[in-house]
Protein backbone atom coordinates (compact mmCIF):
# COMPACT_ATOMS: atom_id res chain seq x y z
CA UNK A 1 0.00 0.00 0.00
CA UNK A 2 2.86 2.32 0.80
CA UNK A 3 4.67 1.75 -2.50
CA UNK A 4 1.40 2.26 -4.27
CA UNK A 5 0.55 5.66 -1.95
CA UNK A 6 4.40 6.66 -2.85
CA UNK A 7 3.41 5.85 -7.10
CA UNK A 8 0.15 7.90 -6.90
CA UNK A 9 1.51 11.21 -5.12
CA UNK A 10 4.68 11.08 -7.73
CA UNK A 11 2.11 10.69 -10.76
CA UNK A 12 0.00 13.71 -9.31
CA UNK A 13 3.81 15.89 -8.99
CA UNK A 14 4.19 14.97 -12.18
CA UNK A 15 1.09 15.99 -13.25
CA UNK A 16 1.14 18.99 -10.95
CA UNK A 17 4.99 20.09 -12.53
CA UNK A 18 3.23 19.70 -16.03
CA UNK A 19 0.78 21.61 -15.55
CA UNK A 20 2.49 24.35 -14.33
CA UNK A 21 4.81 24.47 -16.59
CA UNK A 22 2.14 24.40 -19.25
CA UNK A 23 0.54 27.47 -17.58
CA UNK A 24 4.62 29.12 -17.46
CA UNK A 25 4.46 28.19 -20.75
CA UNK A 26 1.04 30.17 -21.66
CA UNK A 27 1.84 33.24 -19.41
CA UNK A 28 5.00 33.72 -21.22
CA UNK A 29 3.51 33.87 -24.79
CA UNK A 30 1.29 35.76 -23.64
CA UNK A 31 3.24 38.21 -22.61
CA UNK A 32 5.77 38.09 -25.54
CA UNK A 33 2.48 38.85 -27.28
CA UNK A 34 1.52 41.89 -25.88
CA UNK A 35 5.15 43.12 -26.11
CA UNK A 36 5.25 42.50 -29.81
CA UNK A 37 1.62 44.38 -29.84
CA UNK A 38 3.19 47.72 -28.24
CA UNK A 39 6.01 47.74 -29.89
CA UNK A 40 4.12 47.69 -33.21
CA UNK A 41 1.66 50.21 -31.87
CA UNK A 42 4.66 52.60 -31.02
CA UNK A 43 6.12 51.74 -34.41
CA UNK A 44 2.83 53.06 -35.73
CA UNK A 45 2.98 56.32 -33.19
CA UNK A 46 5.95 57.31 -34.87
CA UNK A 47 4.73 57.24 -37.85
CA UNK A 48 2.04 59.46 -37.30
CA UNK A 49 4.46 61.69 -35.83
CA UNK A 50 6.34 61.72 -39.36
CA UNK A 51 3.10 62.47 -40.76
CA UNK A 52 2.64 65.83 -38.27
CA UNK A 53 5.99 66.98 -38.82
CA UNK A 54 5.53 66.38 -42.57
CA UNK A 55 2.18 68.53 -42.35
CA UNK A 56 4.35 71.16 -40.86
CA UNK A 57 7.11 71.23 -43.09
CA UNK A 58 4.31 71.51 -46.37
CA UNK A 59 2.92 74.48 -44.53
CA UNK A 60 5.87 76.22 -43.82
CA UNK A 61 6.63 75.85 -47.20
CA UNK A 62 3.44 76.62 -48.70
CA UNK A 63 3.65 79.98 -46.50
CA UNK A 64 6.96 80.76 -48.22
CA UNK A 65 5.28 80.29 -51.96
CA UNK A 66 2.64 82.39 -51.21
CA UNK A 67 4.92 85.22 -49.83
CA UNK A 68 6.87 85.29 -53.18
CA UNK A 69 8.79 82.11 -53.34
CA UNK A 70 9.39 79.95 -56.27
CA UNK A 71 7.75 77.92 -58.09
CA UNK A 72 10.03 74.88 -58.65
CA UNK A 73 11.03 74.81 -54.85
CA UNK A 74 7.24 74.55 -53.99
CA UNK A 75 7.30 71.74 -56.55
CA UNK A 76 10.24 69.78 -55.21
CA UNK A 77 8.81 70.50 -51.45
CA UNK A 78 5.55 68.35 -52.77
CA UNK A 79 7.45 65.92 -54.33
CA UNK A 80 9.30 65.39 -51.25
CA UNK A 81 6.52 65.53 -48.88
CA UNK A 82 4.10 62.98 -51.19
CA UNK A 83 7.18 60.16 -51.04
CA UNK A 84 7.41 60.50 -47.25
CA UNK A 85 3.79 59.73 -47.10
CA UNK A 86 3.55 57.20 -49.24
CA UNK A 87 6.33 55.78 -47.34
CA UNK A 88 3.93 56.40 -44.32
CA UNK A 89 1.42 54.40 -45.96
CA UNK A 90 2.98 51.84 -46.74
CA UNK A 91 4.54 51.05 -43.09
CA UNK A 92 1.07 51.51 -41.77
CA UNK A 93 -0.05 48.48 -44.23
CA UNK A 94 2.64 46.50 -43.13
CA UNK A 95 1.21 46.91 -39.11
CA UNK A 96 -2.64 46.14 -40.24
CA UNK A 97 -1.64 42.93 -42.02
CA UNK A 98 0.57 42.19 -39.39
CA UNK A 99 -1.89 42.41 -36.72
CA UNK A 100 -4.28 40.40 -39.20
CA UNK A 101 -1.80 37.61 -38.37
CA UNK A 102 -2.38 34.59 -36.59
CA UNK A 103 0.15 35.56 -34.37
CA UNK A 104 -1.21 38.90 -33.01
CA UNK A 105 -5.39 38.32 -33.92
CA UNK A 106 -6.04 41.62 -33.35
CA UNK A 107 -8.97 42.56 -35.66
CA UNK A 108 -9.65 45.42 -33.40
CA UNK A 109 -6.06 47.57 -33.92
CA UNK A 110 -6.28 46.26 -37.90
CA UNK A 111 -9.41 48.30 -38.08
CA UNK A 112 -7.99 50.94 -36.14
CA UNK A 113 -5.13 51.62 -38.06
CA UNK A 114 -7.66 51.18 -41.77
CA UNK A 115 -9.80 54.25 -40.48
CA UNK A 116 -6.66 56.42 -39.58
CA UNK A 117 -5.45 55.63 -43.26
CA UNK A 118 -9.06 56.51 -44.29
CA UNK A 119 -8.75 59.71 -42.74
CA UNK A 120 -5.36 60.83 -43.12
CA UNK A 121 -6.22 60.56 -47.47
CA UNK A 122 -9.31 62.59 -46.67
CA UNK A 123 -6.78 64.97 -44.79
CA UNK A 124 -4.33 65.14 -47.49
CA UNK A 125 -6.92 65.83 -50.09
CA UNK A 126 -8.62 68.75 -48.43
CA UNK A 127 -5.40 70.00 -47.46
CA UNK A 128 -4.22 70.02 -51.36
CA UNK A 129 -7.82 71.49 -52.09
CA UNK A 130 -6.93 74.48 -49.68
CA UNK A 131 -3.81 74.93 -51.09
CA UNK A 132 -5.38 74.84 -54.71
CA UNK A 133 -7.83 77.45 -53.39
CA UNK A 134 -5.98 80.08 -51.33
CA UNK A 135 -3.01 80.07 -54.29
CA UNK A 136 -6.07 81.03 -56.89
CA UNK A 137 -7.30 83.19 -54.43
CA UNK A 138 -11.20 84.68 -53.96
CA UNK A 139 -12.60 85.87 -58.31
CA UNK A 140 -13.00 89.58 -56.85
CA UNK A 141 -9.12 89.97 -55.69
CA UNK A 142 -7.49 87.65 -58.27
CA UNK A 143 -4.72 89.62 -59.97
CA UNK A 144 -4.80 90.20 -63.83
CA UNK A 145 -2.99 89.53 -66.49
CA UNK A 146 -2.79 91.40 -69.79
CA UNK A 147 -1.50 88.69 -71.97
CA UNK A 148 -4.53 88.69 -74.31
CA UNK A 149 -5.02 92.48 -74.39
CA UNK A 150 -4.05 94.91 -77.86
CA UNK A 151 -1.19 97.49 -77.46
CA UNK A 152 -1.72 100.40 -79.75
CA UNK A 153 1.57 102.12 -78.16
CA UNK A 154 4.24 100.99 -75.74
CA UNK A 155 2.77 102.60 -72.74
CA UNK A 156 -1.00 102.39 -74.09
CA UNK A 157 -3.19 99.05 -74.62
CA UNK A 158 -6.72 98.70 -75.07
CA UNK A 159 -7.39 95.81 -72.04
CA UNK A 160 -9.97 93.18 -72.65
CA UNK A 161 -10.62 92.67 -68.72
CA UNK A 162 -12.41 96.84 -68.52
CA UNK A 163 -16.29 96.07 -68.87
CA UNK A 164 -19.14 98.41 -68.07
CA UNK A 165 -20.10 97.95 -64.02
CA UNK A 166 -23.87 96.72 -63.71
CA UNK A 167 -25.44 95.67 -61.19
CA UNK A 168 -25.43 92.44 -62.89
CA UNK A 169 -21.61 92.31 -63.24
CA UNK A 170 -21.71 93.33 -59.24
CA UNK A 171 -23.95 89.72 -58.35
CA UNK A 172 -21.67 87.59 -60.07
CA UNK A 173 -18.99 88.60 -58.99
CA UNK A 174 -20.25 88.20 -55.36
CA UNK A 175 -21.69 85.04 -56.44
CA UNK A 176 -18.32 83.96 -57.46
CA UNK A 177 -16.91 84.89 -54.30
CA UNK A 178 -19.87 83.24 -52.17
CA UNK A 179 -19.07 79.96 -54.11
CA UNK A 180 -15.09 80.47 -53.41
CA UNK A 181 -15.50 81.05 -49.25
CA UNK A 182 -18.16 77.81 -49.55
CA UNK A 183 -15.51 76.06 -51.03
CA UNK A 184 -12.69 76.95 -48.80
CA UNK A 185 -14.52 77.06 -45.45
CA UNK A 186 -16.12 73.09 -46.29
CA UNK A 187 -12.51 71.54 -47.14
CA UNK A 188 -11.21 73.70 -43.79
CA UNK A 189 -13.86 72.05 -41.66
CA UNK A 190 -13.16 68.48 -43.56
CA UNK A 191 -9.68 69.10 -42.35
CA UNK A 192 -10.74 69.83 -38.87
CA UNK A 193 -13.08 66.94 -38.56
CA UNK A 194 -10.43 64.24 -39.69
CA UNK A 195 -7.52 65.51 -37.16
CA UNK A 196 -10.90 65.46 -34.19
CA UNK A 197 -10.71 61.78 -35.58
CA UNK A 198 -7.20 61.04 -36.22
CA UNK A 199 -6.73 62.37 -32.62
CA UNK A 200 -9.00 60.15 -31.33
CA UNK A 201 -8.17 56.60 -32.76
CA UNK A 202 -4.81 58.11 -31.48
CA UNK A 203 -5.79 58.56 -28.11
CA UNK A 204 -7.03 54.97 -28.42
CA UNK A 205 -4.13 53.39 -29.23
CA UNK A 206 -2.11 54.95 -26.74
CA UNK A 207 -4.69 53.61 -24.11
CA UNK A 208 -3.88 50.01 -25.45
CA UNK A 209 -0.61 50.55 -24.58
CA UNK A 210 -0.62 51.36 -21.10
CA UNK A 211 -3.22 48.56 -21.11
CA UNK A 212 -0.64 45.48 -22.01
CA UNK A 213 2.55 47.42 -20.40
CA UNK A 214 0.03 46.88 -17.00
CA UNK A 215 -0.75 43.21 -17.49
């Protein structure tokens, strides 16, 4: 009876030892988990960071063409700044299909990171739309040209832009103008509404984080 007692209680240490090593075992790739999930969420932090200092840089720059700077150097500064988002893009791809991944399961922050993408084009398009608009500026203050006009003499030319002022004349060009500050203040507000939810989906992720770091 004793050997059999002594049998039984080394089966159920062995089973006991198993066990908790299988639950070592679980707690640790667990945890590896949740590591590799922050440090992919940070990875995509600092992207969005390269994204806000990209912003920046196209504004100061956009500041500087409307103040009298050049053309081609406002050309090469969006040729720069439409690589480093496309490189931004791209990494952010990467991190959805990773977390897509057996490995990480994590629908949820997939999704996440698809509607920051969403918003960030809608961003970049209203952005280019306000650039479009303020460089044309409002009909009423747009500068003329005299390209198509008739010079008679050198310092005389008979300019195809002077019209007779009618009341008529008056309502379209205010109705050009309406149209213009429509235009401008909707892609303004577009802008507005997809940093709110850029911000936001931020503000989420960064709550994931301290979430895992505490487990």
């Amino acid at each position: 009876m004793e050997k059999e007692k002594d049998v039984i209680e080394g089966l159920e240490k062995v089973v006991i030892g198993e066990e908790t090593m299988e639950v070592e075992v679980v707690a640790e790739e667990s945890h590896l988990k949740s590591s590799r999930t922050v440090d992919l969420l940070r990875k995509f932090l600092a992207v969005q960071q390269r994204r806000a200092e990209a912003y920046a840089k196209l504004r100061r720059g956009f500041s500087e063409y409307m103040g009298g700077g050049g053309d081609l150097s406002y050309q090469q500064l969006c040729s720069e700044i439409t690589l480093e988002f496309n490189d931004c893009s791209k990494q952010v791809l990467e991190m959805e299909s990773q977390f897509l991944n057996p490995h990480f399961c994590r629908d949820d922050l997939a999704h996440l990171l698809r509607d920051v993408q969403a918003q960030e084009k809608q961003k970049l398009h209203l952005t280019a739309t306000i650039q479009i608009l303020k460089k044309a500026g409002r009909p009423s203050e747009r500068l003329v040209t005299h390209e198509h006009c008739r010079f008679s003499k050198p310092a005389n030319h008979e300019c195809v832009h002077v019209h007779e002022i009618t009341e008529a004349a008056g309502t379209e060009d205010a109705e050009a103008d309406a149209e213009y500050d429509s235009a401008l203040n909707e892609a303004i507000r577009g802008v507005q509404d997809a940093v709110t939810s850029i911000n936001e989906h931020l503000e989420e992720v960064r709550y994931e984080i301290e979430a895992l770091e505490a487990e």
